[in-house]
PDB file of N, CA and C in Angstrom:
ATOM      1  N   UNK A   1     187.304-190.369  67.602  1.00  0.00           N
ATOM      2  CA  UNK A   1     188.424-189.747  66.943  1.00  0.00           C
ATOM      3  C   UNK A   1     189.722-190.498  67.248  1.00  0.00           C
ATOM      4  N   UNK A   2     189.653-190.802  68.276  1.00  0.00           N
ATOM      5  CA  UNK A   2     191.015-191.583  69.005  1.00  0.00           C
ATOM      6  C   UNK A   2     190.888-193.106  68.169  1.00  0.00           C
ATOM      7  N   UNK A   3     189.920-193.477  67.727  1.00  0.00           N
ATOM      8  CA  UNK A   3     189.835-194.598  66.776  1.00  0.00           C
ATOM      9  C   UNK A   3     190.648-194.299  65.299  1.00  0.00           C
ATOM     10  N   UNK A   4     190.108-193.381  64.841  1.00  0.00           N
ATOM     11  CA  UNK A   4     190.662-193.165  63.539  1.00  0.00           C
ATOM     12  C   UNK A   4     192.240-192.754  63.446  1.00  0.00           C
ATOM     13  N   UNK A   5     192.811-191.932  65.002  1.00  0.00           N
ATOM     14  CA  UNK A   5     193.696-191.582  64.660  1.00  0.00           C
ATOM     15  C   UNK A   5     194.739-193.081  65.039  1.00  0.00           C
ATOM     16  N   UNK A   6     194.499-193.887  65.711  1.00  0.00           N
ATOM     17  CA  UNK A   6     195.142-195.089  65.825  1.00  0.00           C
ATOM     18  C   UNK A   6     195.030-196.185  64.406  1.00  0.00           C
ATOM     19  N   UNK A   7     193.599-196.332  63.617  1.00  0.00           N
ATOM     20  CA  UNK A   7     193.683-197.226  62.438  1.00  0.00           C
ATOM     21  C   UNK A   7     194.786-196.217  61.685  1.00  0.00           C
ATOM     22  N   UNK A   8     194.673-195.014  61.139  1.00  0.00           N
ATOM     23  CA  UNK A   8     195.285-194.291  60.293  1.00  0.00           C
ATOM     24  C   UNK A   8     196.376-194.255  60.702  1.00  0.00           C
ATOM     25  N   UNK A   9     197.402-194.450  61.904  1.00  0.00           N
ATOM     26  CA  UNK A   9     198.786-194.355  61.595  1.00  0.00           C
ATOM     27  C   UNK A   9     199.383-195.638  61.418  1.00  0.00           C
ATOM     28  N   UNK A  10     198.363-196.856  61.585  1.00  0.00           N
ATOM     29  CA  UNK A  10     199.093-198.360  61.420  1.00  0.00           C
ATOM     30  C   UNK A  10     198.319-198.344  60.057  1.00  0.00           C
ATOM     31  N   UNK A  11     197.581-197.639  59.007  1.00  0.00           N
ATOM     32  CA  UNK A  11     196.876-198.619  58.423  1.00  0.00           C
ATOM     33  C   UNK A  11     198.235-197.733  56.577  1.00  0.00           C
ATOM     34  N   UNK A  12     198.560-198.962  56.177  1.00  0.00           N
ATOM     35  CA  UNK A  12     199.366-199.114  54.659  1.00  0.00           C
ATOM     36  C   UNK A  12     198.478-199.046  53.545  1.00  0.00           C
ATOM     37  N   UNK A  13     197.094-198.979  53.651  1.00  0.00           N
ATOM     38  CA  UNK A  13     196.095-198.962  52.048  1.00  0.00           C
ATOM     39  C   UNK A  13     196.450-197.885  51.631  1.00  0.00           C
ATOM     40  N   UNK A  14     196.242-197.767  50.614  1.00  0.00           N
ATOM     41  CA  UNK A  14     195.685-196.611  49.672  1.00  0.00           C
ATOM     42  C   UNK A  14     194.319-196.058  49.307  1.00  0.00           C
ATOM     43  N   UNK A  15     193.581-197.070  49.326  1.00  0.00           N
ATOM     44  CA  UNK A  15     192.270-197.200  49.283  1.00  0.00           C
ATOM     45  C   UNK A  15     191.384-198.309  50.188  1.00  0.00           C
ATOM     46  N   UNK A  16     192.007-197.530  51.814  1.00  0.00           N
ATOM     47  CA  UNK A  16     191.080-198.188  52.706  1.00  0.00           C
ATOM     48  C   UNK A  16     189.958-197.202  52.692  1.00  0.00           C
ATOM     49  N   UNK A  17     189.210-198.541  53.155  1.00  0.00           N
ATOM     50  CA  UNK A  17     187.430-198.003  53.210  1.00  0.00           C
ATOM     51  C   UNK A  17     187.367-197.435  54.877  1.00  0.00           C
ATOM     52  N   UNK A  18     188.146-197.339  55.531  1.00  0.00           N
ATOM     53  CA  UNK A  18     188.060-196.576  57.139  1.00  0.00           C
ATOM     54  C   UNK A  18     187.560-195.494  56.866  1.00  0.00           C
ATOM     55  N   UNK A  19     186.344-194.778  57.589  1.00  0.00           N
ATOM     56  CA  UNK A  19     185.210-193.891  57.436  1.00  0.00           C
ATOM     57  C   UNK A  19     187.131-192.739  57.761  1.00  0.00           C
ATOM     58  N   UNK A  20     187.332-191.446  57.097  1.00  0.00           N
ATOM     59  CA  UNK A  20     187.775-190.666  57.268  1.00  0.00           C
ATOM     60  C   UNK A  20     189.477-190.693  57.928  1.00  0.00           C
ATOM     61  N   UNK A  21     189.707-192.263  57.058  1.00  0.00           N
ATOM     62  CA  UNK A  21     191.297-192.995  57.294  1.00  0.00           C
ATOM     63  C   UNK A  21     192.181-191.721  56.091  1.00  0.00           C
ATOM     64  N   UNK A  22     191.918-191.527  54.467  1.00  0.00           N
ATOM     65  CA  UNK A  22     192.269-190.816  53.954  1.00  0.00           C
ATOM     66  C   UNK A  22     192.824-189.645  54.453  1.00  0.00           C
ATOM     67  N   UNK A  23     191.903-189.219  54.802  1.00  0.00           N
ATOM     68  CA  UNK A  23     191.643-187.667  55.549  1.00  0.00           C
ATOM     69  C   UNK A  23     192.968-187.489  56.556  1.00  0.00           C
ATOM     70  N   UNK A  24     192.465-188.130  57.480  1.00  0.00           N
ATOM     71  CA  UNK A  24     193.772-188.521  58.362  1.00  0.00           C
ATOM     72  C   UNK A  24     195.040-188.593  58.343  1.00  0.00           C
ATOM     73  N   UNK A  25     195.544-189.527  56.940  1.00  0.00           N
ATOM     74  CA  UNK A  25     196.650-189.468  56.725  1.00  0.00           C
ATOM     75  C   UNK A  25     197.130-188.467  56.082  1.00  0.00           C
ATOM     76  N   UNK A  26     195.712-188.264  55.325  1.00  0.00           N
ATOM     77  CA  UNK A  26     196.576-186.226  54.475  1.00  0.00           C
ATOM     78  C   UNK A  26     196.691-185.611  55.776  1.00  0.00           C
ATOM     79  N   UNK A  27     196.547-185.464  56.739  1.00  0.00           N
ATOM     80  CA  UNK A  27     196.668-184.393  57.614  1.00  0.00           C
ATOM     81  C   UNK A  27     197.843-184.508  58.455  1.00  0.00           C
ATOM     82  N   UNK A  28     198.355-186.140  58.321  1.00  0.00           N
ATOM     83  CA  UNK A  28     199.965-186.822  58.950  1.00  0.00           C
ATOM     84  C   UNK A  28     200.831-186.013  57.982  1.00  0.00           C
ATOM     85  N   UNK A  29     200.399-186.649  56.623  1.00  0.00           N
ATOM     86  CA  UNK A  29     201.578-186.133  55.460  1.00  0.00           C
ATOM     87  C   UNK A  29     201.864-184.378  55.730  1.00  0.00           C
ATOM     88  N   UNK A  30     200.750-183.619  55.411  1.00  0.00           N
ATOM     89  CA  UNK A  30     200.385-182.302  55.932  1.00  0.00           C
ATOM     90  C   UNK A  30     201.345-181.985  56.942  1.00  0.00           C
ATOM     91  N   UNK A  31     201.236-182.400  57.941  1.00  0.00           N
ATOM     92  CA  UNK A  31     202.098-181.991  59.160  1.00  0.00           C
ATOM     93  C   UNK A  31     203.572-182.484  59.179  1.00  0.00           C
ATOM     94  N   UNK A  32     204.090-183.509  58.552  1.00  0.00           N
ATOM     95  CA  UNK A  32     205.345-183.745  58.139  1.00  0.00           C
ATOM     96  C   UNK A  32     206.482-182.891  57.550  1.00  0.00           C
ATOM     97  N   UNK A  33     205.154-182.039  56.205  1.00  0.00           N
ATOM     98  CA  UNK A  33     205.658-181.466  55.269  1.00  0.00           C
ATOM     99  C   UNK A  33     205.848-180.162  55.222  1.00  0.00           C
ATOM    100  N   UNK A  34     205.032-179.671  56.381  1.00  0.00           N
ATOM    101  CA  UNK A  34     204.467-178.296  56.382  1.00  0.00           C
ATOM    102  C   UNK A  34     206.141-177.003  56.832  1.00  0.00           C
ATOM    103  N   UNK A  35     205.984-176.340  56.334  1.00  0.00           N
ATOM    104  CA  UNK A  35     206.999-175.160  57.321  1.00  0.00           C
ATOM    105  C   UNK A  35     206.394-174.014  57.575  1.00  0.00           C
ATOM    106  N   UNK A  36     205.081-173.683  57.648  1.00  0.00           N
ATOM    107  CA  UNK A  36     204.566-173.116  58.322  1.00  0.00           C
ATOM    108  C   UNK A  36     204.594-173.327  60.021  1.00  0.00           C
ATOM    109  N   UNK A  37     204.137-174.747  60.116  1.00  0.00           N
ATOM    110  CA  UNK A  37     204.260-174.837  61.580  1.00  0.00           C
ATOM    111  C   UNK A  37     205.333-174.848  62.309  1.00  0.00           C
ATOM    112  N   UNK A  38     206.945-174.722  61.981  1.00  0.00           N
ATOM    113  CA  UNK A  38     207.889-174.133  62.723  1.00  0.00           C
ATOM    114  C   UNK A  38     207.394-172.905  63.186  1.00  0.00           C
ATOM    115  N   UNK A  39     206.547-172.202  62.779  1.00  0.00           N
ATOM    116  CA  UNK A  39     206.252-170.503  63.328  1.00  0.00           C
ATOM    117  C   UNK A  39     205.199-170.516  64.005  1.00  0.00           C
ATOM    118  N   UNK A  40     204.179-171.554  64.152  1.00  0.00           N
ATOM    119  CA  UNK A  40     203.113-171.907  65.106  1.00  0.00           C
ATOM    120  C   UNK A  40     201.842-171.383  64.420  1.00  0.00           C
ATOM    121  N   UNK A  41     201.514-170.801  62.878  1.00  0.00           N
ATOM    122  CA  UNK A  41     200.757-170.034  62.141  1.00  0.00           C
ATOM    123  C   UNK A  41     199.789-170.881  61.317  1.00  0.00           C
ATOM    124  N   UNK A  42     200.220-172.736  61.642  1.00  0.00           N
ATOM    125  CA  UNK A  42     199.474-172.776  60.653  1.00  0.00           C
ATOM    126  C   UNK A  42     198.102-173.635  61.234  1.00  0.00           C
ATOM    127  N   UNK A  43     196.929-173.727  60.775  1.00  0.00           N
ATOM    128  CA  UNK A  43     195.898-174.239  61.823  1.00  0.00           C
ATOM    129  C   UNK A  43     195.246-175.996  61.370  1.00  0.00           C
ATOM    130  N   UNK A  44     195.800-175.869  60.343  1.00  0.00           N
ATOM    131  CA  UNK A  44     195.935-177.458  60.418  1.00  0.00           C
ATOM    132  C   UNK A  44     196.991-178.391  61.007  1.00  0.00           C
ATOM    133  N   UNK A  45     198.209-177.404  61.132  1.00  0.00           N
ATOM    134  CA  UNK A  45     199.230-178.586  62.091  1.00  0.00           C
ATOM    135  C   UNK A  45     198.312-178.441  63.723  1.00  0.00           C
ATOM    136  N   UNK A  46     198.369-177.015  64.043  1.00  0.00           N
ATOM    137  CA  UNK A  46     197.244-177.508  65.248  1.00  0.00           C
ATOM    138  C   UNK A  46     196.231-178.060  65.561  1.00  0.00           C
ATOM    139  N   UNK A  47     195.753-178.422  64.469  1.00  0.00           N
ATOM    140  CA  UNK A  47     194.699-179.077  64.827  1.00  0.00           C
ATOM    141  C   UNK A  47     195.489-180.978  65.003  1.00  0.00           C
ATOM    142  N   UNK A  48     196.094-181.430  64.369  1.00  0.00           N
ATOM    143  CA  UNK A  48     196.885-182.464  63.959  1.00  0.00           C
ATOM    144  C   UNK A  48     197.359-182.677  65.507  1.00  0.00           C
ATOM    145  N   UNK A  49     198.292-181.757  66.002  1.00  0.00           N
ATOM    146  CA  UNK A  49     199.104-181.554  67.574  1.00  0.00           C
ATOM    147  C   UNK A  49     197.857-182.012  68.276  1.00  0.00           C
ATOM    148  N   UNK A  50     196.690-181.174  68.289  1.00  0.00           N
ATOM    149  CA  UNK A  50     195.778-181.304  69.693  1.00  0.00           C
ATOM    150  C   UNK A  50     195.152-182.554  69.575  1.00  0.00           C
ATOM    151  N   UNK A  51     195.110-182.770  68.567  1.00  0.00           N
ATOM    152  CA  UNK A  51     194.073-184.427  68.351  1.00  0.00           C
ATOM    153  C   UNK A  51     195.935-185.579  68.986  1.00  0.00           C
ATOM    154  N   UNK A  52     196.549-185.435  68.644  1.00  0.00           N
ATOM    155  CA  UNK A  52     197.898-186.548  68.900  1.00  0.00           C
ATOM    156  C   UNK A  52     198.105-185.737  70.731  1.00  0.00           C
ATOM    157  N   UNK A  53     198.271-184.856  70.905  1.00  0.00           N
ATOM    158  CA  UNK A  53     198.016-184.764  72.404  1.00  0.00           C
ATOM    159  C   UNK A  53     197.169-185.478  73.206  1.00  0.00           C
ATOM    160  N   UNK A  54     195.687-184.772  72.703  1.00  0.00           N
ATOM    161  CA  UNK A  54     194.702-185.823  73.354  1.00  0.00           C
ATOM    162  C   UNK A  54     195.164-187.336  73.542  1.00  0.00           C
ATOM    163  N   UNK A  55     195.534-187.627  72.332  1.00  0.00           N
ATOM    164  CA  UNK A  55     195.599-189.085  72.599  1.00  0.00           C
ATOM    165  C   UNK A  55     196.841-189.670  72.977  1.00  0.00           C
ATOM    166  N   UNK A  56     197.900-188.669  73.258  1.00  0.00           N
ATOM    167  CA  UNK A  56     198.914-189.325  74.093  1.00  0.00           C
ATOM    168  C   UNK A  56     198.070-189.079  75.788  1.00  0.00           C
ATOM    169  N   UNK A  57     197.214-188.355  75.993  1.00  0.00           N
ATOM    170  CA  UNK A  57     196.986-188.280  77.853  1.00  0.00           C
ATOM    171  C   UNK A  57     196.840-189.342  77.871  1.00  0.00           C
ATOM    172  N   UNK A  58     195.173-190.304  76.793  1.00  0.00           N
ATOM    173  CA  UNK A  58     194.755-191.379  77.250  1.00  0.00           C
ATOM    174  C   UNK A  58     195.871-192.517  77.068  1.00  0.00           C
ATOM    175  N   UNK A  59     196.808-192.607  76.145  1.00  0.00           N
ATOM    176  CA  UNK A  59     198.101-193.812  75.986  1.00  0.00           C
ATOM    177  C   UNK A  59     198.671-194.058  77.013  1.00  0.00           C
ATOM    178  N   UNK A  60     198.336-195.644  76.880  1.00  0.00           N
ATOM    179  CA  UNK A  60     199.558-196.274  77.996  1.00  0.00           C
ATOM    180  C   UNK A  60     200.633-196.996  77.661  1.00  0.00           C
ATOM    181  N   UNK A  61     200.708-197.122  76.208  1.00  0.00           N
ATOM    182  CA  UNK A  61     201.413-198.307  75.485  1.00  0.00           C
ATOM    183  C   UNK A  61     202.064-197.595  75.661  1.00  0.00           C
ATOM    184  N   UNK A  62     203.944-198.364  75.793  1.00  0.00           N
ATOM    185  CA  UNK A  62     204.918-197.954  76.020  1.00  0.00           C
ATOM    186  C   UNK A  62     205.653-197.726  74.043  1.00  0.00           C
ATOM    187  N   UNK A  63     205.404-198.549  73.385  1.00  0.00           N
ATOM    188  CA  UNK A  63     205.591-198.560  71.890  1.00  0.00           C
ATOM    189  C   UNK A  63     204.308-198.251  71.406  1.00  0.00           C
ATOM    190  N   UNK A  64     203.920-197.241  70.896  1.00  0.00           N
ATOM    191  CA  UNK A  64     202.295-196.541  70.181  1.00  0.00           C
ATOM    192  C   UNK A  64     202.838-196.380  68.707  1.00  0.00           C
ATOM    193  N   UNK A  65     202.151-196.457  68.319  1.00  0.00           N
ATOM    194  CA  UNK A  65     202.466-196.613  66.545  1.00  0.00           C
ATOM    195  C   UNK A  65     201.454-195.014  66.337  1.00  0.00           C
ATOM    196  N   UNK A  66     201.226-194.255  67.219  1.00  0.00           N
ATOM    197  CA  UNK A  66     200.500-192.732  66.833  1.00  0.00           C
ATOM    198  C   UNK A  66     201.944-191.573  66.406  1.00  0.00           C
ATOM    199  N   UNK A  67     202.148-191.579  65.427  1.00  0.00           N
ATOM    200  CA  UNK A  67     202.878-190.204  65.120  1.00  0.00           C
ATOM    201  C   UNK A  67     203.470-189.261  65.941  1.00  0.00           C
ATOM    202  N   UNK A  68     204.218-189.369  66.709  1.00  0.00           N
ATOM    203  CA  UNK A  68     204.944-188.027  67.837  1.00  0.00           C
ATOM    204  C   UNK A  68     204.199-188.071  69.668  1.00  0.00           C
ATOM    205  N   UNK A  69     203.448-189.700  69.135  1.00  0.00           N
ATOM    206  CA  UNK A  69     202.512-189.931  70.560  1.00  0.00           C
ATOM    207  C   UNK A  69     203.803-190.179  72.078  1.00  0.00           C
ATOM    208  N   UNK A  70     205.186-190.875  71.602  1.00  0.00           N
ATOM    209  CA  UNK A  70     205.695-190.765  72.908  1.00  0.00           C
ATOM    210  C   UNK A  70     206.522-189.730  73.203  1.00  0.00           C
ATOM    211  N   UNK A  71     207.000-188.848  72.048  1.00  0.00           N
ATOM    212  CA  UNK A  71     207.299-187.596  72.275  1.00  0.00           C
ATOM    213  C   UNK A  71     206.559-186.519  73.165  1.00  0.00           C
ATOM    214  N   UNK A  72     205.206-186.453  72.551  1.00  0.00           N
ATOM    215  CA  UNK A  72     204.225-186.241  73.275  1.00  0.00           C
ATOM    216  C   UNK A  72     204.563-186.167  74.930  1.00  0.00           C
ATOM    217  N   UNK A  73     204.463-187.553  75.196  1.00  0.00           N
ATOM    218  CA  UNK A  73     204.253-188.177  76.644  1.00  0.00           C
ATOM    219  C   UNK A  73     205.747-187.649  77.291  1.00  0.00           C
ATOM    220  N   UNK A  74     206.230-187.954  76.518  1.00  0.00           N
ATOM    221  CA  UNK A  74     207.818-187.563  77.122  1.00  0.00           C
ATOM    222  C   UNK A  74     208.036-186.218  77.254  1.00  0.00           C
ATOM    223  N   UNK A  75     207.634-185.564  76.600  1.00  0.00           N
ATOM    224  CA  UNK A  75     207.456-184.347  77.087  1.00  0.00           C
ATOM    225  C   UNK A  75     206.534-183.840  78.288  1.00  0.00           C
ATOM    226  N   UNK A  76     205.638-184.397  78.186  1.00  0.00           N
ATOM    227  CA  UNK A  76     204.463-184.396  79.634  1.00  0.00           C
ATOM    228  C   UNK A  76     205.127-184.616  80.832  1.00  0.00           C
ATOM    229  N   UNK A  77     205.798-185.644  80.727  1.00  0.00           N
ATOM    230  CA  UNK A  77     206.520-186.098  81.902  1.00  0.00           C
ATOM    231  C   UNK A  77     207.625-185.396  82.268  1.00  0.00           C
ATOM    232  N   UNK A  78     208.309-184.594  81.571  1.00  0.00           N
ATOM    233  CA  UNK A  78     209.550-183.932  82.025  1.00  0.00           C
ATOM    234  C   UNK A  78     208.790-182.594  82.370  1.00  0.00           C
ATOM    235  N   UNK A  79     207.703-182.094  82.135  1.00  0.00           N
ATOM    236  CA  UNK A  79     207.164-181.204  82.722  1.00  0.00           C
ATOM    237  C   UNK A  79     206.769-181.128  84.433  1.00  0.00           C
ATOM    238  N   UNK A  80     205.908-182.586  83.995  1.00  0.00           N
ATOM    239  CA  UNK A  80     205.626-183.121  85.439  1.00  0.00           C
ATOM    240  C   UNK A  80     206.968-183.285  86.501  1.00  0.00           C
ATOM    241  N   UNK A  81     207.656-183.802  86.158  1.00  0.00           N
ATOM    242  CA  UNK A  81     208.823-183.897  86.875  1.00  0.00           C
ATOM    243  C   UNK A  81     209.476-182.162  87.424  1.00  0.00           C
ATOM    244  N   UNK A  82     209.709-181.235  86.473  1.00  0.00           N
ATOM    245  CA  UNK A  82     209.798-179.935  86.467  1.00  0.00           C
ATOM    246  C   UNK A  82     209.250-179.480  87.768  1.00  0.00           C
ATOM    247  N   UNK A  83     207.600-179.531  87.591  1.00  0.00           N
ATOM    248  CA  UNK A  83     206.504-178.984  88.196  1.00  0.00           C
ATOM    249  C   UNK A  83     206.853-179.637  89.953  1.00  0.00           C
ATOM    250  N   UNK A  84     206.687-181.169  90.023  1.00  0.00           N
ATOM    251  CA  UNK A  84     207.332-181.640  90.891  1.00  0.00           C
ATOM    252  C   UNK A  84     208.490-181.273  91.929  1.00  0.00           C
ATOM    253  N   UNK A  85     210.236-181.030  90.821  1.00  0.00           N
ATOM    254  CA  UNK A  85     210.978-180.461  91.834  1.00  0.00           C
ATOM    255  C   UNK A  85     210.576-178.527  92.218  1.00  0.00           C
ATOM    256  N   UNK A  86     209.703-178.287  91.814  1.00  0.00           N
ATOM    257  CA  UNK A  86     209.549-176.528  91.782  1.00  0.00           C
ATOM    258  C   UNK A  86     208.833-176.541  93.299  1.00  0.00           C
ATOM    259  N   UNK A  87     208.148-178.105  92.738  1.00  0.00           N
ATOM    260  CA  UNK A  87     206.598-177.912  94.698  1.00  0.00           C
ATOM    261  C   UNK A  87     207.870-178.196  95.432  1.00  0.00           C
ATOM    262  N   UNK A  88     208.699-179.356  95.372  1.00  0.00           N
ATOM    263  CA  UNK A  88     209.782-179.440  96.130  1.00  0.00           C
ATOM    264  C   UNK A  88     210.329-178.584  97.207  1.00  0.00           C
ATOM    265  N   UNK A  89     210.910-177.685  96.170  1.00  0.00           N
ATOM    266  CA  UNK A  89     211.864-176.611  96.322  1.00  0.00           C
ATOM    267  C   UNK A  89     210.589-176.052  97.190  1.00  0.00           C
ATOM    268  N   UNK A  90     209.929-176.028  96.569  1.00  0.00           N
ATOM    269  CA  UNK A  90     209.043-174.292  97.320  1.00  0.00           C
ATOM    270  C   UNK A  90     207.992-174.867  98.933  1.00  0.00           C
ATOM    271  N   UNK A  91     208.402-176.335  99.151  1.00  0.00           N
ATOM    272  CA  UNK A  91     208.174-176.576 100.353  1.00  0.00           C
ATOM    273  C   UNK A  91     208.944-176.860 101.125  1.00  0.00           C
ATOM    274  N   UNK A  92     210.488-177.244 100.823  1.00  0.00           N
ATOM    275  CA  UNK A  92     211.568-177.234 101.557  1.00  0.00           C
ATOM    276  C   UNK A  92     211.852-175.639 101.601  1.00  0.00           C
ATOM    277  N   UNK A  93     211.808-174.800 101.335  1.00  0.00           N
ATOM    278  CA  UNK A  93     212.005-173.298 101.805  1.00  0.00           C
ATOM    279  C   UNK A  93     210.800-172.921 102.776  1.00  0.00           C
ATOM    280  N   UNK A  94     209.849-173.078 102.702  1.00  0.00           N
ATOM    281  CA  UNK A  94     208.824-172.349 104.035  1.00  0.00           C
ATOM    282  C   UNK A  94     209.429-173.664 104.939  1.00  0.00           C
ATOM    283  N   UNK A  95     209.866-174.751 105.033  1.00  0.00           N
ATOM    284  CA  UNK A  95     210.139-175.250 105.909  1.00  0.00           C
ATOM    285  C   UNK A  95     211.291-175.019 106.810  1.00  0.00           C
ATOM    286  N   UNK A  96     212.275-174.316 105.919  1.00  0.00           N
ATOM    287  CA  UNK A  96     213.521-173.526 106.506  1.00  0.00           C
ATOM    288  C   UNK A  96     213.320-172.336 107.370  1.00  0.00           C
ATOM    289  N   UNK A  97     211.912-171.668 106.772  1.00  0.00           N
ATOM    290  CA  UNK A  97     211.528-170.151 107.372  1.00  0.00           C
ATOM    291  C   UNK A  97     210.908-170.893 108.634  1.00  0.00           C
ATOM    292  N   UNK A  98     209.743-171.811 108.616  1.00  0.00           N
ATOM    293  CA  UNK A  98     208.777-172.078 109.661  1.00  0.00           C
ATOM    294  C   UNK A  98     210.007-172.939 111.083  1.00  0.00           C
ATOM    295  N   UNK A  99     210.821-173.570 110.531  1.00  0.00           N
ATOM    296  CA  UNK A  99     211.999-174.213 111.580  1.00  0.00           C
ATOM    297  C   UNK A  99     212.710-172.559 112.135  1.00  0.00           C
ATOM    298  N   UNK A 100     213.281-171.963 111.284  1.00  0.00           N
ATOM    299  CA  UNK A 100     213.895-170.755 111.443  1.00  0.00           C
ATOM    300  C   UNK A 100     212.768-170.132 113.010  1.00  0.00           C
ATOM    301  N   UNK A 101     211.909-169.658 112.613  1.00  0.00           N
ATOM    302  CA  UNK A 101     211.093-169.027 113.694  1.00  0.00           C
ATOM    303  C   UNK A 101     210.585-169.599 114.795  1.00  0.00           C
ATOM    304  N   UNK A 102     210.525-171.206 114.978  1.00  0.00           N
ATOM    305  CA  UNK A 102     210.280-171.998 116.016  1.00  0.00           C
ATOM    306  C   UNK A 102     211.578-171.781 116.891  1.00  0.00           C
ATOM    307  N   UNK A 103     213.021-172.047 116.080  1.00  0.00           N
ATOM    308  CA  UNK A 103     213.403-171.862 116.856  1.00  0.00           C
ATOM    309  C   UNK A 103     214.404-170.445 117.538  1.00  0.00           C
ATOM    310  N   UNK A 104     213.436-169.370 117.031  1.00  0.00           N
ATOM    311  CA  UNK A 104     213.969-167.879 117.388  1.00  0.00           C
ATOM    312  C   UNK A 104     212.962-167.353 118.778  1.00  0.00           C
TER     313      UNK A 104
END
């Protein structure tokens, strides 16, 4: 799947022969066009999201020619980062309590 969705966002035919390249790109155009999926209701943009998710985890290219693939990532990462200062925070505080009582 991660094949098709990489030929189909570089590929310009109209009538490429890529087993299910068509398909693909109706489902880019689809999700471009759609205003259903501002409301989260519609199940072909999700399906579109989870397949371009998937394939931003496995991406390493810093320039990806996949549709919303470094948005994607960029969003991953500011999560991670999030998640990061939260462990932070929440181990510099038992460290304040556990110093606190050593030295009481």
């Amino acid at each position: 799947m991660n094949d098709l969705l990489l030929h189909s966002s570089q590929c310009d035919s109209a009538h490429c022969q890529y087993p299910n390249c068509r398909q693909m790109k109706g489902l880019f155009y689809h999700a471009k066009r759609c205003r259903t999926r501002i409301f989260g209701g519609c199940v072909i943009c999700k399906k579109v999201w989870y397949l371009i998710q998937l394939h931003a985890r496995a991406c390493n290219k810093s320039e990806c020619n996949v549709p919303r693939c470094s948005d994607v990532k960029e969003h991953r990462r500011r999560l991670q980062q999030q998640s990061n200062s939260q462990q932070r925070a929440g181990s510099s505080d038992g460290n304040d309590v556990e110093v606190a009582n050593n030295a009481g």
